[in-house]
PDB file of N, CA and C in Angstrom:
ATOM      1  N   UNK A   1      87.100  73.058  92.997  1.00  0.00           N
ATOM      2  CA  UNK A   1      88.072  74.097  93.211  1.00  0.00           C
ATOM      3  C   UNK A   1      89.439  73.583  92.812  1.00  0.00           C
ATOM      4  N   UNK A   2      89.906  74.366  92.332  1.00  0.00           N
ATOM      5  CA  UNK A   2      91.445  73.614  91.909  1.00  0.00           C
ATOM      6  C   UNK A   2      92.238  74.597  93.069  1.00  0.00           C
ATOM      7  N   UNK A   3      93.696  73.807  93.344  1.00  0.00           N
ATOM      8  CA  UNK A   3      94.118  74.197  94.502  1.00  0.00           C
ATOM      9  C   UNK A   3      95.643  74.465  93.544  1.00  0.00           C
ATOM     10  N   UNK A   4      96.922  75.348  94.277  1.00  0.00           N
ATOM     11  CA  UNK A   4      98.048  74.879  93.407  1.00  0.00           C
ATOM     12  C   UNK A   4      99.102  75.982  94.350  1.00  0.00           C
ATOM     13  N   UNK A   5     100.022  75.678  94.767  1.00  0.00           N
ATOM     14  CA  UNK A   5     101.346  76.176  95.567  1.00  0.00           C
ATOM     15  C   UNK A   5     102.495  76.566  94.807  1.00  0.00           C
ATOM     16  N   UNK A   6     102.268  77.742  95.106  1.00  0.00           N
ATOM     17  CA  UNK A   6     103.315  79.214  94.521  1.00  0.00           C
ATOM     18  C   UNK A   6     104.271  79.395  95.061  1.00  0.00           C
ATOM     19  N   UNK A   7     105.705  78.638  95.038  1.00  0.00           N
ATOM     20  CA  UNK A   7     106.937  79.542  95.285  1.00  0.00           C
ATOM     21  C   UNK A   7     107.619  80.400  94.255  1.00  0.00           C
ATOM     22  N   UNK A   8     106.796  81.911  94.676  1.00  0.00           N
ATOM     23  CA  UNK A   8     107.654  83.016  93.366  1.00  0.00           C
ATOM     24  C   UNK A   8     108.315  83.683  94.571  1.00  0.00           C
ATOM     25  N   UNK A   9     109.127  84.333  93.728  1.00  0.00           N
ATOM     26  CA  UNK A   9     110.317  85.719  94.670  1.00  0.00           C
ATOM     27  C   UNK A   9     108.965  87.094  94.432  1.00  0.00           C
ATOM     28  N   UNK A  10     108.616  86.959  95.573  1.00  0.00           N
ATOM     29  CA  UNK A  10     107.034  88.110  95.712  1.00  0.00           C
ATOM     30  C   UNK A  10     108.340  89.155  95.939  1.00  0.00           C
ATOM     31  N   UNK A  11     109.007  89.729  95.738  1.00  0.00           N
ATOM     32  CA  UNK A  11     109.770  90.862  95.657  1.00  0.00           C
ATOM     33  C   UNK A  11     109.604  91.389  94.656  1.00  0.00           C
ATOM     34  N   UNK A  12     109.302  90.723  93.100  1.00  0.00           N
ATOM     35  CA  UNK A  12     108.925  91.277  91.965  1.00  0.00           C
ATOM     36  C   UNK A  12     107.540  91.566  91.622  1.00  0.00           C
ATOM     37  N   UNK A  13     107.905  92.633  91.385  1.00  0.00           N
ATOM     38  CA  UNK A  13     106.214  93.726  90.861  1.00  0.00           C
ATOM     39  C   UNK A  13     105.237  92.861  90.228  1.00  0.00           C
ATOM     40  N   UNK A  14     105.734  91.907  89.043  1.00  0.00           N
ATOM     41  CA  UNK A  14     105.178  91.138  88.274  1.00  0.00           C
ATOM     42  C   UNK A  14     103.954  90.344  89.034  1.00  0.00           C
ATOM     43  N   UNK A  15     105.223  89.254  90.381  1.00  0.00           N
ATOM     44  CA  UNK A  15     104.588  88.180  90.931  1.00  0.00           C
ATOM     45  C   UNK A  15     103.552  88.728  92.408  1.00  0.00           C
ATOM     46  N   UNK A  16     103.953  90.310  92.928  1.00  0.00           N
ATOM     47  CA  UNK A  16     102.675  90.675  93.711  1.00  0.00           C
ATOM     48  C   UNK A  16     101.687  90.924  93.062  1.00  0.00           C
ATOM     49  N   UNK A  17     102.059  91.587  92.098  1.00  0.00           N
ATOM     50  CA  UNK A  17     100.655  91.853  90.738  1.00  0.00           C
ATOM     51  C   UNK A  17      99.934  90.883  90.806  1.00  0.00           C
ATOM     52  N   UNK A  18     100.673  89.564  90.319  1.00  0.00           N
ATOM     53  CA  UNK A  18      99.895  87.982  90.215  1.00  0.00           C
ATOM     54  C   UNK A  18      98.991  87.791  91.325  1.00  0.00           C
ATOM     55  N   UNK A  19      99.779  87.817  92.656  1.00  0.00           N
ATOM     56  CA  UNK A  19      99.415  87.121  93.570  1.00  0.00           C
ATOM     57  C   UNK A  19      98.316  88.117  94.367  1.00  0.00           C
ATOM     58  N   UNK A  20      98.260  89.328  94.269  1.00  0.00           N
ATOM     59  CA  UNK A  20      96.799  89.935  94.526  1.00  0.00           C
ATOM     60  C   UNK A  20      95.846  89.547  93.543  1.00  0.00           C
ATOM     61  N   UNK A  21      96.029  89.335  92.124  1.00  0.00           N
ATOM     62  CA  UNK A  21      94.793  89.246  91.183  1.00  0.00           C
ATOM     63  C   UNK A  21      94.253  87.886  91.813  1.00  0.00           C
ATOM     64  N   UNK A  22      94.995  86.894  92.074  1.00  0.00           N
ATOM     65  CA  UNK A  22      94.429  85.621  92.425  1.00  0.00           C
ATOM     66  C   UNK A  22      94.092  85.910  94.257  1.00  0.00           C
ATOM     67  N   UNK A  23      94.428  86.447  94.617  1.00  0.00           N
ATOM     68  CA  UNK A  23      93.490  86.879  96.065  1.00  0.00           C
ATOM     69  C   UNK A  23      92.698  87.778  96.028  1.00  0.00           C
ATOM     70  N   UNK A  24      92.736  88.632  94.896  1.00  0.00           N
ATOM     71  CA  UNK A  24      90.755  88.986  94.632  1.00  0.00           C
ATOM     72  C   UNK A  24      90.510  87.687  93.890  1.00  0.00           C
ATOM     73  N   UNK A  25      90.506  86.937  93.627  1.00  0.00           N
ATOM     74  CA  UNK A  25      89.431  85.715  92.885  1.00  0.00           C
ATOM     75  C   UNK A  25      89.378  86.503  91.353  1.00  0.00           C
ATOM     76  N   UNK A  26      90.177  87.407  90.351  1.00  0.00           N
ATOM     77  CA  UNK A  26      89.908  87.622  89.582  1.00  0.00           C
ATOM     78  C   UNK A  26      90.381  86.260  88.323  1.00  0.00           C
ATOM     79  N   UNK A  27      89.574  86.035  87.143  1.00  0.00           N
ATOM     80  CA  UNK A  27      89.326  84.932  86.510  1.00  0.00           C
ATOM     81  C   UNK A  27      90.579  85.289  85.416  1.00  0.00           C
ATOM     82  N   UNK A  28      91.218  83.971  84.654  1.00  0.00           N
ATOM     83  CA  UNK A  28      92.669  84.228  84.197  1.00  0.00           C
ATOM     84  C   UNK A  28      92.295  85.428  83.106  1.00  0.00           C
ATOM     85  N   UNK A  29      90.871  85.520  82.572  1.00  0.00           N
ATOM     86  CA  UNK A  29      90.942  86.575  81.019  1.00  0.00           C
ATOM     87  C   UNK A  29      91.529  87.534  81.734  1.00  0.00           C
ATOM     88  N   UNK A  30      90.803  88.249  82.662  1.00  0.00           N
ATOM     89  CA  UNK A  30      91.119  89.358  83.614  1.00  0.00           C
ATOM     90  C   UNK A  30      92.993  89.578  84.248  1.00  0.00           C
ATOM     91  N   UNK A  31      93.133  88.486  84.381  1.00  0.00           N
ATOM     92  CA  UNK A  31      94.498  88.527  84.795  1.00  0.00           C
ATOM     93  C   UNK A  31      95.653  88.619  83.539  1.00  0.00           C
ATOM     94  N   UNK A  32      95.141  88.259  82.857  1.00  0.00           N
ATOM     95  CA  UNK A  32      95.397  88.185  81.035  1.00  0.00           C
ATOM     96  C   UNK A  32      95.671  89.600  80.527  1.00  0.00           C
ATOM     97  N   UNK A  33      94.339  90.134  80.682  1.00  0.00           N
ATOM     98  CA  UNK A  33      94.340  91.432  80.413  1.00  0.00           C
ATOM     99  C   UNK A  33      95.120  92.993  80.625  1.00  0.00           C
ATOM    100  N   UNK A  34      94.988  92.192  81.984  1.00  0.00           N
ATOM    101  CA  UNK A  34      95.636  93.624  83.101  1.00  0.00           C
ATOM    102  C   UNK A  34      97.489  93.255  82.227  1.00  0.00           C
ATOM    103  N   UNK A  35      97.914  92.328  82.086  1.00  0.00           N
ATOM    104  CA  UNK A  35      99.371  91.781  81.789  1.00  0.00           C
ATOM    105  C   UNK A  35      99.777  92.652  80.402  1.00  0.00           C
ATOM    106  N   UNK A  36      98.621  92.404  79.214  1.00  0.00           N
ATOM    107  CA  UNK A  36      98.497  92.783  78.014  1.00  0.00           C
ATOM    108  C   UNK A  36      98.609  94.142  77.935  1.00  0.00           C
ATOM    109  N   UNK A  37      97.795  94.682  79.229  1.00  0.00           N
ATOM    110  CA  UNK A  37      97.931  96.570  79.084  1.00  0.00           C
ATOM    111  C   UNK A  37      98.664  96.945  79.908  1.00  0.00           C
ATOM    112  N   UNK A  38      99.873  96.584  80.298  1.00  0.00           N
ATOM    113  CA  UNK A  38     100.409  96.806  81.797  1.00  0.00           C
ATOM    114  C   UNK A  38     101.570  98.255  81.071  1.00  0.00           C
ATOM    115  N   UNK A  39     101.368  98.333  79.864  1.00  0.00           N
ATOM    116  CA  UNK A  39     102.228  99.463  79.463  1.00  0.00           C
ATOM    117  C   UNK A  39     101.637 100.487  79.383  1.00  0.00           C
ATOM    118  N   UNK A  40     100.101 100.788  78.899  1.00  0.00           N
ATOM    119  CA  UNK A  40      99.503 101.721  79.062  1.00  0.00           C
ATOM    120  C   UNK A  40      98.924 102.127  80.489  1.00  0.00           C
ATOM    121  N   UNK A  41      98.529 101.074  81.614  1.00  0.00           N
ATOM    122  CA  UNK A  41      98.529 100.928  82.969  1.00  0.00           C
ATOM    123  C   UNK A  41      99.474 102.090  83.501  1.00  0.00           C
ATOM    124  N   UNK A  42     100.660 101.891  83.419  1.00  0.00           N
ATOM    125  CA  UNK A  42     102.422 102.514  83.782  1.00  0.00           C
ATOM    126  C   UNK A  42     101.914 103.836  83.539  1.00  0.00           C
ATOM    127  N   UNK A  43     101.950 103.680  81.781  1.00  0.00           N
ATOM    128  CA  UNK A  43     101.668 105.188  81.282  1.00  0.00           C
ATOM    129  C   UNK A  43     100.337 106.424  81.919  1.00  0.00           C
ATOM    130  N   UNK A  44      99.478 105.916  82.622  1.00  0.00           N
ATOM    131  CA  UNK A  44      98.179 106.115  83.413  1.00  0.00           C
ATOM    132  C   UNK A  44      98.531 106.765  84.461  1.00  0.00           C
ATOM    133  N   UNK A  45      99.930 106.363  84.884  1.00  0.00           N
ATOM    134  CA  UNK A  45     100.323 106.238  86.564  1.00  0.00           C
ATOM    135  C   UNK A  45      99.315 105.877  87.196  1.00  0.00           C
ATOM    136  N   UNK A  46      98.738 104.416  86.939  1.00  0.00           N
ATOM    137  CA  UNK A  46      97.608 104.116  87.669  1.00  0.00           C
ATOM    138  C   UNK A  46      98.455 102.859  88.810  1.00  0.00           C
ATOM    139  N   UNK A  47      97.951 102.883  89.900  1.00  0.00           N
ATOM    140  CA  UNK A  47      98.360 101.522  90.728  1.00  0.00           C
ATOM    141  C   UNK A  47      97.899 100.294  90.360  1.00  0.00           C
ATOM    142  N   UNK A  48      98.982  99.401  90.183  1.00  0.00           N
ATOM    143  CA  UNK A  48      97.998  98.017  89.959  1.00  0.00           C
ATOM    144  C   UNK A  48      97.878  97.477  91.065  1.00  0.00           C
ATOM    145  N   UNK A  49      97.838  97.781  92.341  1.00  0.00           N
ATOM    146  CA  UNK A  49      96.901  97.231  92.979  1.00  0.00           C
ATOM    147  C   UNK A  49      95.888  97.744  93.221  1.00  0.00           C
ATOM    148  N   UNK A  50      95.414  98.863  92.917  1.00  0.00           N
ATOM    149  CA  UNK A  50      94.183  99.647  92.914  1.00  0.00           C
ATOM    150  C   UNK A  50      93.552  99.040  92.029  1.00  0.00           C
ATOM    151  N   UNK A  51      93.989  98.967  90.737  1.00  0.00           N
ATOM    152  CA  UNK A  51      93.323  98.676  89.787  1.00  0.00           C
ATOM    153  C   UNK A  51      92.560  97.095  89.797  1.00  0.00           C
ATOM    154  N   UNK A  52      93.746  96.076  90.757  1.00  0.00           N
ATOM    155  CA  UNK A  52      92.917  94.779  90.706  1.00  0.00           C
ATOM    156  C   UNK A  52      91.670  94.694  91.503  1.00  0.00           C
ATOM    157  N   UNK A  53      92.007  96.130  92.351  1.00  0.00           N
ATOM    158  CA  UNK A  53      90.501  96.133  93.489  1.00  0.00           C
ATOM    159  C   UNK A  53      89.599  96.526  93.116  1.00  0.00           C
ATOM    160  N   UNK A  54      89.456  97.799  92.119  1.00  0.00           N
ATOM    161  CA  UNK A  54      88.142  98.176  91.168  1.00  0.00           C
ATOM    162  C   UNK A  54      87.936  97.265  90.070  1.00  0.00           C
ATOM    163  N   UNK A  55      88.883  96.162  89.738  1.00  0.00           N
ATOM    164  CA  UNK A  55      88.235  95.410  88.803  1.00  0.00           C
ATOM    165  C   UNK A  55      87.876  94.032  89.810  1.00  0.00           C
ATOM    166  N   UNK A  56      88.132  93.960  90.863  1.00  0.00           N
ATOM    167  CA  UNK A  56      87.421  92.746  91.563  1.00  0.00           C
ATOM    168  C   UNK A  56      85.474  93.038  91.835  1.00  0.00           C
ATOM    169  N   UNK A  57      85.533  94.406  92.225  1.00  0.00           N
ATOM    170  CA  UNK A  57      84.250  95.136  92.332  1.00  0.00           C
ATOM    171  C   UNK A  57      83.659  95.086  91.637  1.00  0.00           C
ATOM    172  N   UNK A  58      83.871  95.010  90.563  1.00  0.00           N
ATOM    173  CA  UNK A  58      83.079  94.961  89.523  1.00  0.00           C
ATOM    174  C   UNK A  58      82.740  93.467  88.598  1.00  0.00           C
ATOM    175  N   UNK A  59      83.691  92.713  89.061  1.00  0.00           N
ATOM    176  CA  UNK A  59      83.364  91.091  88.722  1.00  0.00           C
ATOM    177  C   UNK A  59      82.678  90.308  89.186  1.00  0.00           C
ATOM    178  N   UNK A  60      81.669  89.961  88.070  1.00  0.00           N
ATOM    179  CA  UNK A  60      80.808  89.157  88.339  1.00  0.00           C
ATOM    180  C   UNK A  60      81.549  87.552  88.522  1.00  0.00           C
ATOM    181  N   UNK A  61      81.763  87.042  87.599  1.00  0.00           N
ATOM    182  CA  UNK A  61      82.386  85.456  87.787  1.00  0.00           C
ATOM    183  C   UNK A  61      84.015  86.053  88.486  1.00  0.00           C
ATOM    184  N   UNK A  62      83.698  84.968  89.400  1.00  0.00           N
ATOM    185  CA  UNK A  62      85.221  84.658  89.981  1.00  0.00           C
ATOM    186  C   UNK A  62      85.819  83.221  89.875  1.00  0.00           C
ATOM    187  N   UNK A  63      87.298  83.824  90.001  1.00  0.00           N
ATOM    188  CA  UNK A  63      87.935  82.409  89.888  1.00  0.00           C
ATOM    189  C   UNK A  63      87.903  81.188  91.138  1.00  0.00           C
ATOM    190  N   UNK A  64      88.117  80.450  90.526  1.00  0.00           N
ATOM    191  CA  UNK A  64      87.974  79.040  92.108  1.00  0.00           C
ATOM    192  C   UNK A  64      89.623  78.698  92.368  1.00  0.00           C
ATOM    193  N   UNK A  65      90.103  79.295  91.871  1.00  0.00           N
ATOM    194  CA  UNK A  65      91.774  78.287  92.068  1.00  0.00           C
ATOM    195  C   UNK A  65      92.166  79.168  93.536  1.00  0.00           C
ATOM    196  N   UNK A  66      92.619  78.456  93.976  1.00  0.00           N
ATOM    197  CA  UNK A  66      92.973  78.418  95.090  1.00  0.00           C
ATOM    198  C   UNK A  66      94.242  78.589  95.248  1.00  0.00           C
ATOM    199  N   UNK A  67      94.853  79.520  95.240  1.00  0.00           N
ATOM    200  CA  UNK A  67      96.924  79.686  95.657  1.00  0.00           C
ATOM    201  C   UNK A  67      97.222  80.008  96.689  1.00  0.00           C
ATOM    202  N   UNK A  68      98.484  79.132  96.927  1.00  0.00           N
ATOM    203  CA  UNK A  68      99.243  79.767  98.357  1.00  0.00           C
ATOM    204  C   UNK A  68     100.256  80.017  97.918  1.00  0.00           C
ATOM    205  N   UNK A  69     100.675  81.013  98.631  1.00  0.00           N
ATOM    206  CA  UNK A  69     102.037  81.748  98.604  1.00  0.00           C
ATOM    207  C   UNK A  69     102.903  81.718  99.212  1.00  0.00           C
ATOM    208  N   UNK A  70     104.348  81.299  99.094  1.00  0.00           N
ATOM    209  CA  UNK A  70     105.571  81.117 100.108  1.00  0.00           C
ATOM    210  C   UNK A  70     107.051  82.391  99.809  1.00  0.00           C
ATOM    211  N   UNK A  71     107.296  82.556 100.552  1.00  0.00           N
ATOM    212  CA  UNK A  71     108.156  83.590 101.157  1.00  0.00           C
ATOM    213  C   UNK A  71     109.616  82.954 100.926  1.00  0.00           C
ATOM    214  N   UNK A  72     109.586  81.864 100.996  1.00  0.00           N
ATOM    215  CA  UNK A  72     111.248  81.140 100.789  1.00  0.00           C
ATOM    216  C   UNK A  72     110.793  79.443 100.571  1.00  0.00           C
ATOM    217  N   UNK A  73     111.831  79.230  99.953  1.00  0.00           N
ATOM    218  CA  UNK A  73     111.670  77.504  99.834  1.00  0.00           C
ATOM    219  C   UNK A  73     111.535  76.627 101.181  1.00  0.00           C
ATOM    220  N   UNK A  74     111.612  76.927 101.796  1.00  0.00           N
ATOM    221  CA  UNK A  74     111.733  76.381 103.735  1.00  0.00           C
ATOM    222  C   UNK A  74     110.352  76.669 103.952  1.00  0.00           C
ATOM    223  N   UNK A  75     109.752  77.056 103.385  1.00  0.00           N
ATOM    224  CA  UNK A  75     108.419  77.143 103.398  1.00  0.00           C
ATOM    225  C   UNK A  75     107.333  76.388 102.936  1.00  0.00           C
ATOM    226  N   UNK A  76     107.856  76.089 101.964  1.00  0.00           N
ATOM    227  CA  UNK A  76     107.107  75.262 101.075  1.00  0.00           C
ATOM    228  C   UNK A  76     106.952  73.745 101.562  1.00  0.00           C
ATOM    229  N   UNK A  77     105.795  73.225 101.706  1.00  0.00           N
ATOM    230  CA  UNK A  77     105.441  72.019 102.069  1.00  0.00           C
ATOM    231  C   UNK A  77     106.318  71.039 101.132  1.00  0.00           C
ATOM    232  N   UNK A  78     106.399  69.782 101.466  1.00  0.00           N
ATOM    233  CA  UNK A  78     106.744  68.867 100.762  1.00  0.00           C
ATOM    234  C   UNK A  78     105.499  68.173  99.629  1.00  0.00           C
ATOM    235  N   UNK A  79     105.750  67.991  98.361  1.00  0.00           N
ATOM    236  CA  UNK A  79     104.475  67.724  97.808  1.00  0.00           C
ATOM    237  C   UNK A  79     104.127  66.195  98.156  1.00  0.00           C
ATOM    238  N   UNK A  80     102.726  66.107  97.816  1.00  0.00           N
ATOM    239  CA  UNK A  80     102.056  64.821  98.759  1.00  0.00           C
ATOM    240  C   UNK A  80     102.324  63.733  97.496  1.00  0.00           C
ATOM    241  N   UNK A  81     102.352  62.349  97.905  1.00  0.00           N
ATOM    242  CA  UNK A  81     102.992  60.864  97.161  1.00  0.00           C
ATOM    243  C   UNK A  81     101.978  60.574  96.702  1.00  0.00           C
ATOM    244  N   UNK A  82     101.154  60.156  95.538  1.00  0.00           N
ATOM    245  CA  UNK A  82     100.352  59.143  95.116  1.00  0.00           C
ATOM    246  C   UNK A  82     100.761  57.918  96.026  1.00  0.00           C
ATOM    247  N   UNK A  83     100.081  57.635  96.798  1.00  0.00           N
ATOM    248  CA  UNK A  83      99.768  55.669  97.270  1.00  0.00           C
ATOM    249  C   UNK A  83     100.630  55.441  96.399  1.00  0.00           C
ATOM    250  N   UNK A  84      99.890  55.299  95.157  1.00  0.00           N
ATOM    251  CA  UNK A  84      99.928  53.354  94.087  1.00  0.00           C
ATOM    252  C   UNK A  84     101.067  53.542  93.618  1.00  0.00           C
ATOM    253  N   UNK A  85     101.852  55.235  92.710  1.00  0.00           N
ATOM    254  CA  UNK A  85     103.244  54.949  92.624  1.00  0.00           C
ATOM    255  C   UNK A  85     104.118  55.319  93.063  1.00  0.00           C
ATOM    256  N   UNK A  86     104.210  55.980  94.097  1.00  0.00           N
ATOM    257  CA  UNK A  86     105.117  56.338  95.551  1.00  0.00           C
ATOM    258  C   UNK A  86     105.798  57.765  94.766  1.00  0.00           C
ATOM    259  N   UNK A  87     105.312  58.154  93.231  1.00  0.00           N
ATOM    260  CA  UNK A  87     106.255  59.379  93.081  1.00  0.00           C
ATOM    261  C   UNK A  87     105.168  60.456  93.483  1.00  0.00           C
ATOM    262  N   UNK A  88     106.518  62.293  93.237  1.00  0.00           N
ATOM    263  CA  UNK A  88     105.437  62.937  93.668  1.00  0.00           C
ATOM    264  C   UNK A  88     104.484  63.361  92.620  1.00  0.00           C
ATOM    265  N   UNK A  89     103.110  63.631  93.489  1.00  0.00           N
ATOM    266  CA  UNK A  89     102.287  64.648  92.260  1.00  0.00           C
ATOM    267  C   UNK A  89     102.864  65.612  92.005  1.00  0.00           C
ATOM    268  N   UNK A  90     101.994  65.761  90.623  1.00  0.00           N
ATOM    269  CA  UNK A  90     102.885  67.071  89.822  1.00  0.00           C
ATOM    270  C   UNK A  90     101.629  68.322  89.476  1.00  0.00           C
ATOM    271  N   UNK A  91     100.595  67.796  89.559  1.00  0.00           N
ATOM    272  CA  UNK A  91      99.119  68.602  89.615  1.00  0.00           C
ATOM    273  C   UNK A  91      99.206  69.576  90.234  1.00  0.00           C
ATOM    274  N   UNK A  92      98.926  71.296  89.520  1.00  0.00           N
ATOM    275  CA  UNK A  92      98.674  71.986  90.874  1.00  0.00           C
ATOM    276  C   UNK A  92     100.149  72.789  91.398  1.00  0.00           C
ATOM    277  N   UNK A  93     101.141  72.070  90.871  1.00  0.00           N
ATOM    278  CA  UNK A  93     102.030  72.897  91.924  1.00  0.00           C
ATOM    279  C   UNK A  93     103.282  73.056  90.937  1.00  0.00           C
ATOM    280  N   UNK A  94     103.309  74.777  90.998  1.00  0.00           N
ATOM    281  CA  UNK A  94     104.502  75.453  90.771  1.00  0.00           C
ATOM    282  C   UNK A  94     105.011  76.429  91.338  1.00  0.00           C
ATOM    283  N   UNK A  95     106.760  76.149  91.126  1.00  0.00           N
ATOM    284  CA  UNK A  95     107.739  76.579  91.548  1.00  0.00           C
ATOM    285  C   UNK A  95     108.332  77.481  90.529  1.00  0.00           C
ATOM    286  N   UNK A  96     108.817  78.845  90.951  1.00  0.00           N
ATOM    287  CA  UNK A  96     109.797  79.507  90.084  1.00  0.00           C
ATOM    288  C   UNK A  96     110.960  79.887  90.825  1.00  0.00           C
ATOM    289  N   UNK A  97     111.742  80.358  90.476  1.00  0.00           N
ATOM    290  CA  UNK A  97     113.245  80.723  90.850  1.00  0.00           C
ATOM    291  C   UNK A  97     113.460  82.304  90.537  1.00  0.00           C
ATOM    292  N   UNK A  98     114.273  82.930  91.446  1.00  0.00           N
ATOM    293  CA  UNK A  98     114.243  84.152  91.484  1.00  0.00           C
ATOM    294  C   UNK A  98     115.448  84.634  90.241  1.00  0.00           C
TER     295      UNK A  98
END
């Protein structure tokens, strides 16, 4: 399972979009996809969160990555030290800025 810690500004449409597709377990083509048509989506007046739920229903392979989501930087754990060279890991974990 790959694991990896999300500080986005979930205030933007974009990054709840994101962050439901990866809490249905949908796989990146899928998340790819929905991004690629998100203009004809609009044009549909379809919900994208509806839409990530009828396409979770219908997915066979799911994704394994594992995300957490933070609300503010005070939130966010401190990332963990490699032992052998005391810096931090960098695997797994991103940060964006609002």
């Amino acid at each position: 399972m790959i694991s990896a810690g999300l500080f986005l500004c979930l205030f933007l449409p974009e990054y709840r979009i994101l962050k439901k597709a990866f809490e249905e377990q949908l796989p990146k083509e899928a998340i790819v996809r929905l991004f690629d048509n998100q203009t004809e989506i609009m044009n549909l007046s379809i919900s994208p969160t509806n839409l990530l739920e009828e396409m979770a229903k219908n997915q066979t392979n799911r994704s394994d990555i594992e995300c957490k989501f933070f609300e503010s930087a005070s939130d966010v754990p401190q990332r963990p030290q490699r032992p052998e060279s005391g810096k931090e890991e960098s695997d797994g974990f991103l940060t964006t800025c609002c």
